[in-house]
PDB file of N, CA and C in Angstrom:
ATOM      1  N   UNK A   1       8.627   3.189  -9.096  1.00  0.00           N
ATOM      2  CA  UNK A   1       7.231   2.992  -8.746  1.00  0.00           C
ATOM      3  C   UNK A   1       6.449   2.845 -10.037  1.00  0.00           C
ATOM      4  N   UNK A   2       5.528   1.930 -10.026  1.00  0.00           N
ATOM      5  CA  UNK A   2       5.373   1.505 -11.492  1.00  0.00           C
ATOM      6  C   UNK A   2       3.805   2.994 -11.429  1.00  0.00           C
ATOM      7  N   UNK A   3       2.686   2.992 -10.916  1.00  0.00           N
ATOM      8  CA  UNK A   3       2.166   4.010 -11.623  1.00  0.00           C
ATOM      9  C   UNK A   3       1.519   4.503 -10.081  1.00  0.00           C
ATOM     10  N   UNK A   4       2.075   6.331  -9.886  1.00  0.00           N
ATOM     11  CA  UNK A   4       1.553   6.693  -8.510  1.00  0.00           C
ATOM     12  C   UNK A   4       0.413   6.913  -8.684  1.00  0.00           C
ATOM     13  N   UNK A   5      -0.757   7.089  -9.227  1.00  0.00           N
ATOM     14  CA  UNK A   5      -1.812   7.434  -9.051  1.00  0.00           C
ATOM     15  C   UNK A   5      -2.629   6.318  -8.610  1.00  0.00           C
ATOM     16  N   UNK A   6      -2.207   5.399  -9.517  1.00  0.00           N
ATOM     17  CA  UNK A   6      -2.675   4.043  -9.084  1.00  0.00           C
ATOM     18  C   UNK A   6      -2.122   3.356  -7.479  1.00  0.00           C
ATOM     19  N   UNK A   7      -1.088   3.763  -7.441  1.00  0.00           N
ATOM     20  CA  UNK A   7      -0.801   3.441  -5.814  1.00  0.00           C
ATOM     21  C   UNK A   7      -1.583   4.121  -4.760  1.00  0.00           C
ATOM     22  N   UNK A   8      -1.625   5.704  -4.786  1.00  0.00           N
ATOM     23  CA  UNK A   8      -2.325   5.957  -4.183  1.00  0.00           C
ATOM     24  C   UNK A   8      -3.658   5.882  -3.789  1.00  0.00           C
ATOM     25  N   UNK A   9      -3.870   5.366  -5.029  1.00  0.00           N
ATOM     26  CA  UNK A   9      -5.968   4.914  -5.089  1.00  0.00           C
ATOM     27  C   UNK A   9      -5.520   3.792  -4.120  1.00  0.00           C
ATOM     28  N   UNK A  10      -4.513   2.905  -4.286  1.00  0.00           N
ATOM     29  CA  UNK A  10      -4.648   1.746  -3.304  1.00  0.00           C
ATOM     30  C   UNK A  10      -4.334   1.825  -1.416  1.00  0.00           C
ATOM     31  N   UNK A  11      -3.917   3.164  -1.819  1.00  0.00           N
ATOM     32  CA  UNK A  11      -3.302   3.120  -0.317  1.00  0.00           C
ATOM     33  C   UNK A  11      -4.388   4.017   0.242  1.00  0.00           C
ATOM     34  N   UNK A  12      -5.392   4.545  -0.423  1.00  0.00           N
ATOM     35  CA  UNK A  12      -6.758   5.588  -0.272  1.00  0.00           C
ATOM     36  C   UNK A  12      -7.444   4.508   0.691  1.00  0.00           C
ATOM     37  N   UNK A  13      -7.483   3.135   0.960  1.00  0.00           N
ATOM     38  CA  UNK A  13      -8.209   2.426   1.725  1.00  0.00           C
ATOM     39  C   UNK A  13      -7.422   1.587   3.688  1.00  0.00           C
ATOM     40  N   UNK A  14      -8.083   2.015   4.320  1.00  0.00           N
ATOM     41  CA  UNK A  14      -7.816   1.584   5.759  1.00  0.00           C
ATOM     42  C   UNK A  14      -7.457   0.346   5.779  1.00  0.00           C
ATOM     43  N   UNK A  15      -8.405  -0.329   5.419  1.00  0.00           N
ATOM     44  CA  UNK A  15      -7.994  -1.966   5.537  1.00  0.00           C
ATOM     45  C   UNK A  15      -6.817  -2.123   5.227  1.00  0.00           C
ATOM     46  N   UNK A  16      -6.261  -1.704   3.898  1.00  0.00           N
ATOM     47  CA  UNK A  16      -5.019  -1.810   2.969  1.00  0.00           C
ATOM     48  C   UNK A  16      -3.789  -1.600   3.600  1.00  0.00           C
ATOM     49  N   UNK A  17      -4.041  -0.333   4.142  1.00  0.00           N
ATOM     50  CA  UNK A  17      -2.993   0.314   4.829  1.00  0.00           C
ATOM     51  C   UNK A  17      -2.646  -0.061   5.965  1.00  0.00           C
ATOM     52  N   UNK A  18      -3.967  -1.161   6.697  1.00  0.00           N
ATOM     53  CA  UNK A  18      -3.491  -1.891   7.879  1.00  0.00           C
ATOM     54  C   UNK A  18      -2.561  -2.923   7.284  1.00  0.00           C
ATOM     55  N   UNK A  19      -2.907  -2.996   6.552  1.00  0.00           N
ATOM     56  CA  UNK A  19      -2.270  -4.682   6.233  1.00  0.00           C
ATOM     57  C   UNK A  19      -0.163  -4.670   5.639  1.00  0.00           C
ATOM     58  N   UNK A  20      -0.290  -3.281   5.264  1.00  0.00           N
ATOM     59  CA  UNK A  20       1.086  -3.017   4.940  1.00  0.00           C
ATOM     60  C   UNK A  20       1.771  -2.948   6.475  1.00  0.00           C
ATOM     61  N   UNK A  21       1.021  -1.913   7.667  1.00  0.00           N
ATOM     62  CA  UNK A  21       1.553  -1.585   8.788  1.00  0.00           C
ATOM     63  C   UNK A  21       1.850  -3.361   9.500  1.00  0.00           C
ATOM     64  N   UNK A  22       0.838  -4.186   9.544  1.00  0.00           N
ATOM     65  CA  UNK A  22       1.010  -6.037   9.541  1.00  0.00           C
ATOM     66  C   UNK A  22       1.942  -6.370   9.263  1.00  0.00           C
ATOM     67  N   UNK A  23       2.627  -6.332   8.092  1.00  0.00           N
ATOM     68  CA  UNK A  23       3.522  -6.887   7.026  1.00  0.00           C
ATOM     69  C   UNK A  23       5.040  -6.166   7.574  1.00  0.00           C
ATOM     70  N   UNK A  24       4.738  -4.593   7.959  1.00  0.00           N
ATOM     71  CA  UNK A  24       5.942  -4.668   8.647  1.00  0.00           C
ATOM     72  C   UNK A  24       6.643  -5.063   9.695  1.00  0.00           C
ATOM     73  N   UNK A  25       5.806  -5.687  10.651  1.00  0.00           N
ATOM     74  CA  UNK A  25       6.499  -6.190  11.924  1.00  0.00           C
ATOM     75  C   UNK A  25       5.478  -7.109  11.912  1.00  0.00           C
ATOM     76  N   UNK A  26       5.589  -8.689  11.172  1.00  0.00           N
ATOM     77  CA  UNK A  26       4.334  -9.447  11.393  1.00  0.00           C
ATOM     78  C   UNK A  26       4.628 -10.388  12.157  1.00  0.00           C
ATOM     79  N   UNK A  27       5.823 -10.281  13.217  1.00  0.00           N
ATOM     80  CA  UNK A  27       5.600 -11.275  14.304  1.00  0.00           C
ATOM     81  C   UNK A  27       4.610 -10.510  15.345  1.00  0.00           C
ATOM     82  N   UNK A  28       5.136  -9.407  15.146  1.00  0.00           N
ATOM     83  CA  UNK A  28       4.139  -8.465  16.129  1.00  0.00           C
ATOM     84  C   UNK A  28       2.981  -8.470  16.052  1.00  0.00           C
ATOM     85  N   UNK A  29       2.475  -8.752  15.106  1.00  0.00           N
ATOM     86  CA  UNK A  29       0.947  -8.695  14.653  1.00  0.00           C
ATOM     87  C   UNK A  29       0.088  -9.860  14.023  1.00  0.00           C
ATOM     88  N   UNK A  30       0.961 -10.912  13.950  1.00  0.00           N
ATOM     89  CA  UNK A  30       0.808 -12.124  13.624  1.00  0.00           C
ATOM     90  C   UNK A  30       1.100 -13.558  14.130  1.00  0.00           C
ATOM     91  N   UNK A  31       1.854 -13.224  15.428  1.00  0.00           N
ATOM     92  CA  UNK A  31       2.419 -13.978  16.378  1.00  0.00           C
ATOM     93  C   UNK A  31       3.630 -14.635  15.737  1.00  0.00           C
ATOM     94  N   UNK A  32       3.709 -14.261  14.299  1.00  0.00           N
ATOM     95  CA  UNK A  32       4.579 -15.830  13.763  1.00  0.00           C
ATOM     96  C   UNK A  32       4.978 -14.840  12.130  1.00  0.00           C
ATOM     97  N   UNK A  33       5.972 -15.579  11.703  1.00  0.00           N
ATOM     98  CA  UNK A  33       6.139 -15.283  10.397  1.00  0.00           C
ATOM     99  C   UNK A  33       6.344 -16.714   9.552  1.00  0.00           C
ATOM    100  N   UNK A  34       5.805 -17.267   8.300  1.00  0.00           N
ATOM    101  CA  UNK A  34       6.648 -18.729   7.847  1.00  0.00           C
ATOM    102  C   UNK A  34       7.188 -18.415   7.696  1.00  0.00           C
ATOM    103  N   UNK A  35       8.406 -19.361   8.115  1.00  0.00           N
ATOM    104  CA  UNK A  35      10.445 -18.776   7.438  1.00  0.00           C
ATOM    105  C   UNK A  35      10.310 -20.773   7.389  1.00  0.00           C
ATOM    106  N   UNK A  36       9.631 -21.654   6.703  1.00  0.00           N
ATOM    107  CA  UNK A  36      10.419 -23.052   6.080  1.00  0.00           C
ATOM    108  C   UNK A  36      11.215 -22.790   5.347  1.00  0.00           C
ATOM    109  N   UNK A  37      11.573 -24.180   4.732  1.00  0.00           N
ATOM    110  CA  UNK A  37      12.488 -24.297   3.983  1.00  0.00           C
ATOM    111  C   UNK A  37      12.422 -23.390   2.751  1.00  0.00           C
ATOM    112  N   UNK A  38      11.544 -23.354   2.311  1.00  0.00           N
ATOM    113  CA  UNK A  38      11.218 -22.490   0.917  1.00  0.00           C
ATOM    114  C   UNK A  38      11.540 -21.161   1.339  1.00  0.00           C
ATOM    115  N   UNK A  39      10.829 -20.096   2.247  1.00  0.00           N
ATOM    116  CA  UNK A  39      10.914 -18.923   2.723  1.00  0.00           C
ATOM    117  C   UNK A  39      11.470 -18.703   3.573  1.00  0.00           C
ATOM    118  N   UNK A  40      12.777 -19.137   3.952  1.00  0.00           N
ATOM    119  CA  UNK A  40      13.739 -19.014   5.160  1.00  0.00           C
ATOM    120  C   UNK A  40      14.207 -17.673   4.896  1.00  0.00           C
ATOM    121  N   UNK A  41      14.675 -17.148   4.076  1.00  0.00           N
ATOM    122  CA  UNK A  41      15.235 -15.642   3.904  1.00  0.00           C
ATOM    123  C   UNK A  41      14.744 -14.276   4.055  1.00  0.00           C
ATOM    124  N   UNK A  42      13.288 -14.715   3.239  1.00  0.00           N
ATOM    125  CA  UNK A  42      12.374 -13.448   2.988  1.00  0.00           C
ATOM    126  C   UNK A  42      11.181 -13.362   4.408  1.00  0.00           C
ATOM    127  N   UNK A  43      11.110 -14.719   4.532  1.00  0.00           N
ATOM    128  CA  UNK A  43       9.908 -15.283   5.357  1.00  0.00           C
ATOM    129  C   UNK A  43       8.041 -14.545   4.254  1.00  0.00           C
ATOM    130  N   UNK A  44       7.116 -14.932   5.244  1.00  0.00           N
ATOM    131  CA  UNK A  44       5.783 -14.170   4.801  1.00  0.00           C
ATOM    132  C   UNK A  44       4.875 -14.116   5.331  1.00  0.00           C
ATOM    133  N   UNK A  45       3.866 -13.898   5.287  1.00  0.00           N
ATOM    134  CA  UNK A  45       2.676 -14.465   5.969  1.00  0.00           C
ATOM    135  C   UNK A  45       1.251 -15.271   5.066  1.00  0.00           C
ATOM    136  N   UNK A  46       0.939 -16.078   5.384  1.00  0.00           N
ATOM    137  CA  UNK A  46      -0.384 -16.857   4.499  1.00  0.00           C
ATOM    138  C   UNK A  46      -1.545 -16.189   4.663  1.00  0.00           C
ATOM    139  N   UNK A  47      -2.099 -15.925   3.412  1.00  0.00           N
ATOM    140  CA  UNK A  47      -3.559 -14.853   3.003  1.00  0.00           C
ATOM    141  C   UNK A  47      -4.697 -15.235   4.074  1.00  0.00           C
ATOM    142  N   UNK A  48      -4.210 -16.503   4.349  1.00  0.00           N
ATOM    143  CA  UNK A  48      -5.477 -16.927   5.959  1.00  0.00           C
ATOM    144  C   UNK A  48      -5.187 -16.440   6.717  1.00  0.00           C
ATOM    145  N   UNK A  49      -3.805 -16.017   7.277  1.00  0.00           N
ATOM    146  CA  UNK A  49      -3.726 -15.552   8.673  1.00  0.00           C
ATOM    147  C   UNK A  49      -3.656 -13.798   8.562  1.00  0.00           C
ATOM    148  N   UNK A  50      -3.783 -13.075   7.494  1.00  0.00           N
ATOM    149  CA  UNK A  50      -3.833 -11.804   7.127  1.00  0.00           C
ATOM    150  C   UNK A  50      -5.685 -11.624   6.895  1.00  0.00           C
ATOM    151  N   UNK A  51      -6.183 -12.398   6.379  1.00  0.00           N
ATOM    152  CA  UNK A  51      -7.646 -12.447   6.376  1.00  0.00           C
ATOM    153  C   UNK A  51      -8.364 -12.803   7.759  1.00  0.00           C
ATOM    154  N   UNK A  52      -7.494 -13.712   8.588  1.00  0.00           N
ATOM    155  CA  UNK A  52      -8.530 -13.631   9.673  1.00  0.00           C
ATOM    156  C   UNK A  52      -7.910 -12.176  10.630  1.00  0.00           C
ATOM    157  N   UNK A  53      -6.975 -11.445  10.391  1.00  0.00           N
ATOM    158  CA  UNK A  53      -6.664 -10.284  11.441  1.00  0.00           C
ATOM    159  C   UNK A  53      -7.543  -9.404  10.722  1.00  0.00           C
ATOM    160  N   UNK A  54      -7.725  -9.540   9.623  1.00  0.00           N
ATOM    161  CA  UNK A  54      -8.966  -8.284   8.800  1.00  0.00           C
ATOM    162  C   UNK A  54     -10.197  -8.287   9.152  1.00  0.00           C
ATOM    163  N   UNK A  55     -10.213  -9.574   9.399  1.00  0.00           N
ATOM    164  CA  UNK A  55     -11.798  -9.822   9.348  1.00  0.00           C
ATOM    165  C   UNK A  55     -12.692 -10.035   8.656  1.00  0.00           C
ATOM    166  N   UNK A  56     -12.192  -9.887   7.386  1.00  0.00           N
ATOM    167  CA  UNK A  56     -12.824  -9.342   5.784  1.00  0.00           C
ATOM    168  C   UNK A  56     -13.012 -11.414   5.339  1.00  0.00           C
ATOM    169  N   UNK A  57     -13.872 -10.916   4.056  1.00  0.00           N
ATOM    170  CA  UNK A  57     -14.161 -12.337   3.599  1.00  0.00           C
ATOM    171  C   UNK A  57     -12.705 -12.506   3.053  1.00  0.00           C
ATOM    172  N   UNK A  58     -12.635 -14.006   2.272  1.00  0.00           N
ATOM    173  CA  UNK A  58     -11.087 -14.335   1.593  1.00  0.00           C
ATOM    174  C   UNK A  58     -11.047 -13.343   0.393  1.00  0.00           C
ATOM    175  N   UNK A  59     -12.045 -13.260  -0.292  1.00  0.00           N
ATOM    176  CA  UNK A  59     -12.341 -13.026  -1.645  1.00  0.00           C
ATOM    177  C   UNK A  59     -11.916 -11.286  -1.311  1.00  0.00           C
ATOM    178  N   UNK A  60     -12.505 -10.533  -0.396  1.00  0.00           N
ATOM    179  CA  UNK A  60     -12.003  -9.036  -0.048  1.00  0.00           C
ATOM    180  C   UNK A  60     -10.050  -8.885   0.004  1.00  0.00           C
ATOM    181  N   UNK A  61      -9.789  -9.769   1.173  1.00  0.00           N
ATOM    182  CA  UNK A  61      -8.498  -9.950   1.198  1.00  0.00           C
ATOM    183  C   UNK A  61      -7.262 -10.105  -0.013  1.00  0.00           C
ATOM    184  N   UNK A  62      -8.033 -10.641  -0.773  1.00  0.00           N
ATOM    185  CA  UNK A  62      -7.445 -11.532  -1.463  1.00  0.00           C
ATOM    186  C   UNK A  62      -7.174 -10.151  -3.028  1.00  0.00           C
ATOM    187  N   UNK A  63      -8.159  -9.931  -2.986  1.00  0.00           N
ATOM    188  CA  UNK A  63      -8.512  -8.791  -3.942  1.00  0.00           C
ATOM    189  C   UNK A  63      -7.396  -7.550  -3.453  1.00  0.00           C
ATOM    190  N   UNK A  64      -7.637  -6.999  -2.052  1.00  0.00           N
ATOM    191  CA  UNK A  64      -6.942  -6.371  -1.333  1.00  0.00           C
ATOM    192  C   UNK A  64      -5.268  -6.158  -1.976  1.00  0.00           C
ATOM    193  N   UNK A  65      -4.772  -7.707  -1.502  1.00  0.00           N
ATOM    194  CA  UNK A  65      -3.305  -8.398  -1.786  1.00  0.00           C
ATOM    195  C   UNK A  65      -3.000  -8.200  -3.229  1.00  0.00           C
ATOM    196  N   UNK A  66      -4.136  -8.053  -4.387  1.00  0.00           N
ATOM    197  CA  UNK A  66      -3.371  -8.605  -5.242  1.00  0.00           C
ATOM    198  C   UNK A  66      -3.442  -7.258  -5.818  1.00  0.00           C
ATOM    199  N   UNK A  67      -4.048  -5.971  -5.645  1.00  0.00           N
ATOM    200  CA  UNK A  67      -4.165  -5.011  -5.862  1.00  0.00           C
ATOM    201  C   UNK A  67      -2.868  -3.954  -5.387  1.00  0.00           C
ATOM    202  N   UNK A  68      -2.756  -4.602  -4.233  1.00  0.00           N
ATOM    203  CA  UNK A  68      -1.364  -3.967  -3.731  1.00  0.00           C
ATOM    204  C   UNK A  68      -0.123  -4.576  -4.494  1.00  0.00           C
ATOM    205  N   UNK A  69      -0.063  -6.280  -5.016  1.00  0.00           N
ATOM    206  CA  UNK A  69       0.967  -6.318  -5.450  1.00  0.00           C
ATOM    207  C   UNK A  69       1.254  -5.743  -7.052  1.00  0.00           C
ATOM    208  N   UNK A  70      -0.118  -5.708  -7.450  1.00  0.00           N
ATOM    209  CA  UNK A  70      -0.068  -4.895  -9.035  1.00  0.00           C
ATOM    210  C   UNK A  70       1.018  -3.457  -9.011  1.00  0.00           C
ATOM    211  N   UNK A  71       0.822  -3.084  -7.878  1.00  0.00           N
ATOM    212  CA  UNK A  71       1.336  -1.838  -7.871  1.00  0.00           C
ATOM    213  C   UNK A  71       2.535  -1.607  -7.364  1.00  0.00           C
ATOM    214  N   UNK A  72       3.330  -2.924  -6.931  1.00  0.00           N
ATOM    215  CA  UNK A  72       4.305  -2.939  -6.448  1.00  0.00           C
ATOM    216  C   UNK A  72       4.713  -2.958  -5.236  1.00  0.00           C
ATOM    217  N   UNK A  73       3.780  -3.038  -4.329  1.00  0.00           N
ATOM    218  CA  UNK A  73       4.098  -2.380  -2.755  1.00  0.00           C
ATOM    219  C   UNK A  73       4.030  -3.815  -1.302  1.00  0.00           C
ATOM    220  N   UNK A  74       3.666  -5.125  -2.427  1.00  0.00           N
ATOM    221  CA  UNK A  74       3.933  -6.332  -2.051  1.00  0.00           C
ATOM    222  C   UNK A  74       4.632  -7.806  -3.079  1.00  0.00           C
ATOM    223  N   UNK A  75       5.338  -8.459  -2.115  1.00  0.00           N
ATOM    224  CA  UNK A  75       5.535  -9.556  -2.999  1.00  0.00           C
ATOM    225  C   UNK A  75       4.929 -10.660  -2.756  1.00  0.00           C
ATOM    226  N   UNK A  76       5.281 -11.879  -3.162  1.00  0.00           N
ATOM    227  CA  UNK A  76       4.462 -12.914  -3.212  1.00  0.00           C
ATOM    228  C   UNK A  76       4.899 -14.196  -3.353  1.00  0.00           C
ATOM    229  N   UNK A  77       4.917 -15.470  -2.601  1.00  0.00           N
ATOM    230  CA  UNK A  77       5.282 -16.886  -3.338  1.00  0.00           C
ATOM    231  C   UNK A  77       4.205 -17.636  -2.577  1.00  0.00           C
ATOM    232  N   UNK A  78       4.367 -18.476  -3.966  1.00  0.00           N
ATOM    233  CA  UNK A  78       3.399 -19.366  -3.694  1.00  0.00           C
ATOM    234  C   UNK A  78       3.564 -20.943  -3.605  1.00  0.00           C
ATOM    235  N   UNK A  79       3.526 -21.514  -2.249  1.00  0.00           N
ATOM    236  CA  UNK A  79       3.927 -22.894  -2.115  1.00  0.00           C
ATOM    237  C   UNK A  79       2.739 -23.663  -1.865  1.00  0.00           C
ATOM    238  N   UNK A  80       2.738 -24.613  -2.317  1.00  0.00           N
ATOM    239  CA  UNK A  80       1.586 -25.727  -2.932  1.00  0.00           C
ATOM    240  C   UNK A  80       0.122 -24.745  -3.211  1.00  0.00           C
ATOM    241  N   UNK A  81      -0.358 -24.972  -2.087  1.00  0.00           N
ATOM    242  CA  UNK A  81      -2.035 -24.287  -1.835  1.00  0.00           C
ATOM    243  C   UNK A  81      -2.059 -23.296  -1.503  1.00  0.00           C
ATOM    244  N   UNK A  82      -0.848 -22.677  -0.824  1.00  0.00           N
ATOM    245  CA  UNK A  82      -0.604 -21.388  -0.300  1.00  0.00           C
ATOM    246  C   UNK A  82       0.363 -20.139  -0.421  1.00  0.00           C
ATOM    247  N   UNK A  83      -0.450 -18.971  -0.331  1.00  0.00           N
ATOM    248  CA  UNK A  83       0.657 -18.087  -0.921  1.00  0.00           C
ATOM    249  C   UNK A  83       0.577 -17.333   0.433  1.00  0.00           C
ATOM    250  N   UNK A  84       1.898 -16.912   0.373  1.00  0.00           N
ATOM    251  CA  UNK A  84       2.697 -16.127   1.339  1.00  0.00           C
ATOM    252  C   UNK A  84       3.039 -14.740   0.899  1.00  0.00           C
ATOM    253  N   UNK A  85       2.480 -13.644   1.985  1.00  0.00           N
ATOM    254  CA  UNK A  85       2.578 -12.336   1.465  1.00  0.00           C
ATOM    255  C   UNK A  85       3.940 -11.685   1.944  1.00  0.00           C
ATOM    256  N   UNK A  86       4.598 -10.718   1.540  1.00  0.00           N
ATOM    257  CA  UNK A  86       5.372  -9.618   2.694  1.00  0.00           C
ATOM    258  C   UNK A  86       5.722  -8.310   1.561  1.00  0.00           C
ATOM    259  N   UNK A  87       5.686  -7.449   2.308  1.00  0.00           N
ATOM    260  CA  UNK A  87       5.844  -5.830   1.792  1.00  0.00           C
ATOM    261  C   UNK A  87       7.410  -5.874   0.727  1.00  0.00           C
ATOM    262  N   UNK A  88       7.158  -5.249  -0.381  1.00  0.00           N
ATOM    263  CA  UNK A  88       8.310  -4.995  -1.077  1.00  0.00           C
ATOM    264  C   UNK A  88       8.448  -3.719  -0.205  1.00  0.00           C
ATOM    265  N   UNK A  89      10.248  -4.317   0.423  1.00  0.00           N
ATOM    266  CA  UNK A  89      10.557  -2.856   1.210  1.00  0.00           C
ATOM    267  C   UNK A  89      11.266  -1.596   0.175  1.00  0.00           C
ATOM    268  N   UNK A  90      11.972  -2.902  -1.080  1.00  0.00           N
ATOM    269  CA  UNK A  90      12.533  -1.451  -2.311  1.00  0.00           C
ATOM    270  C   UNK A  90      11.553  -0.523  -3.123  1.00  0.00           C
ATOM    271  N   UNK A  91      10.140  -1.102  -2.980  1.00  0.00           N
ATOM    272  CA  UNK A  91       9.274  -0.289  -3.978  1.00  0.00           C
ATOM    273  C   UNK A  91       8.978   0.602  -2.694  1.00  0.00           C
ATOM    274  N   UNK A  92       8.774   0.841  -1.276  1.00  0.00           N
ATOM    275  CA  UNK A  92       8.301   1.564  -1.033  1.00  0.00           C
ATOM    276  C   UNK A  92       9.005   2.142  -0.434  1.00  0.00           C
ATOM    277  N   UNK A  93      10.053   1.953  -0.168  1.00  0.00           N
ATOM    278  CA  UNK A  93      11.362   2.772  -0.259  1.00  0.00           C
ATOM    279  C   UNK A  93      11.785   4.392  -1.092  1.00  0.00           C
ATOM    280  N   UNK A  94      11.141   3.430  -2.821  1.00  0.00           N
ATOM    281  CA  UNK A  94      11.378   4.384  -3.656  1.00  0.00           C
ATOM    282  C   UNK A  94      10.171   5.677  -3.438  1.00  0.00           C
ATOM    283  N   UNK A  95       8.992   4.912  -3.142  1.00  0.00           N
ATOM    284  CA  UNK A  95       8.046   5.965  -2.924  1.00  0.00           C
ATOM    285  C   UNK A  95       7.761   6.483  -1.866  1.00  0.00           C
ATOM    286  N   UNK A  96       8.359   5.898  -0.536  1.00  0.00           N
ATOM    287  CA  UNK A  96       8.382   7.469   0.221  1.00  0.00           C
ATOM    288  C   UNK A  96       9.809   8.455  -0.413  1.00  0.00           C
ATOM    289  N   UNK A  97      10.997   8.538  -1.023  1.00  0.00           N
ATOM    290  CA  UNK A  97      11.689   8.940  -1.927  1.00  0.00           C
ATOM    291  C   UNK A  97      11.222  10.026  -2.536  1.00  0.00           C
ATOM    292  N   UNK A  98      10.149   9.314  -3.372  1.00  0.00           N
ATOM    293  CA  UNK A  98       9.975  10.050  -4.560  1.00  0.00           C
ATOM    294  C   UNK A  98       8.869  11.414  -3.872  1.00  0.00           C
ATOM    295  N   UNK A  99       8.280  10.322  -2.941  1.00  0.00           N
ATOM    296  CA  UNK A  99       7.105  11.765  -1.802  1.00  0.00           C
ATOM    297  C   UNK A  99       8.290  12.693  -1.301  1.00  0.00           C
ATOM    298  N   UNK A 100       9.053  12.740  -1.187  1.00  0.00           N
ATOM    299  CA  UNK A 100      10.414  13.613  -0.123  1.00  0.00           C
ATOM    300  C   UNK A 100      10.818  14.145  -1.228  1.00  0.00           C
ATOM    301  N   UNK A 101      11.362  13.736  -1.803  1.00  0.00           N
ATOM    302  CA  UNK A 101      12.094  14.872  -3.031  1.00  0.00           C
ATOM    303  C   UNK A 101      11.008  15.026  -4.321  1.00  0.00           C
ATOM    304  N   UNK A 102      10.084  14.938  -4.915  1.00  0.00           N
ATOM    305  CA  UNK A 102       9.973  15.671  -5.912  1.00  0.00           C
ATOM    306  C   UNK A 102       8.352  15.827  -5.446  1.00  0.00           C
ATOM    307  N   UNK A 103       7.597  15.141  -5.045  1.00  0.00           N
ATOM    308  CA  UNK A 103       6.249  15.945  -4.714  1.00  0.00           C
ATOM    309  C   UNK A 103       6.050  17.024  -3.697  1.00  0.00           C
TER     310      UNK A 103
END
């Protein structure tokens, strides 16, 4: 986990924390996941269709996303105009981990 204090300031917000609970089952919550040619493996979801389930402007969202991926707890690709989000499941793996055994 690159720095917990800083994760937790990020996960201190509702919106945020919806958007990870999204990311884990985002057919469920998104009707759809992209899996093209590019993202057939990982699949993701596009910052438009995570911004309109928020509700939030792009610029909130967007801020949101990139705050979470600073910290490790999302990844990211980006094809032409659009970037595609989904949860790093090994970073947060490590940090519920590290919450269970040493905090």
């Amino acid at each position: 986990m690159k720095n917990l204090v800083e994760t937790f300031k990020v996960l201190s917000n509702y919106a945020r924390v919806d958007i990870l609970v999204w990311l884990k089952h985002p057919s469920e919550h998104f009707g759809h996941i992209y899996t093209g040619e590019y993202l057939k493996e990982k699949g993701g979801v596009c910052v438009g269709d995570i911004q309109e389930k928020a509700n939030m402007s792009p610029s909130t969202v967007s801020h949101y996303l990139k705050m979470m991926q600073q910290v490790g707890l999302l990844e990211s690709e980006r094809h032409g105009q659009w970037t595609y989000y989904r949860r790093n499941e090994e970073s947060i793996n490590e940090l519920a981990n590290l919450i269970k055994e040493d905090l």
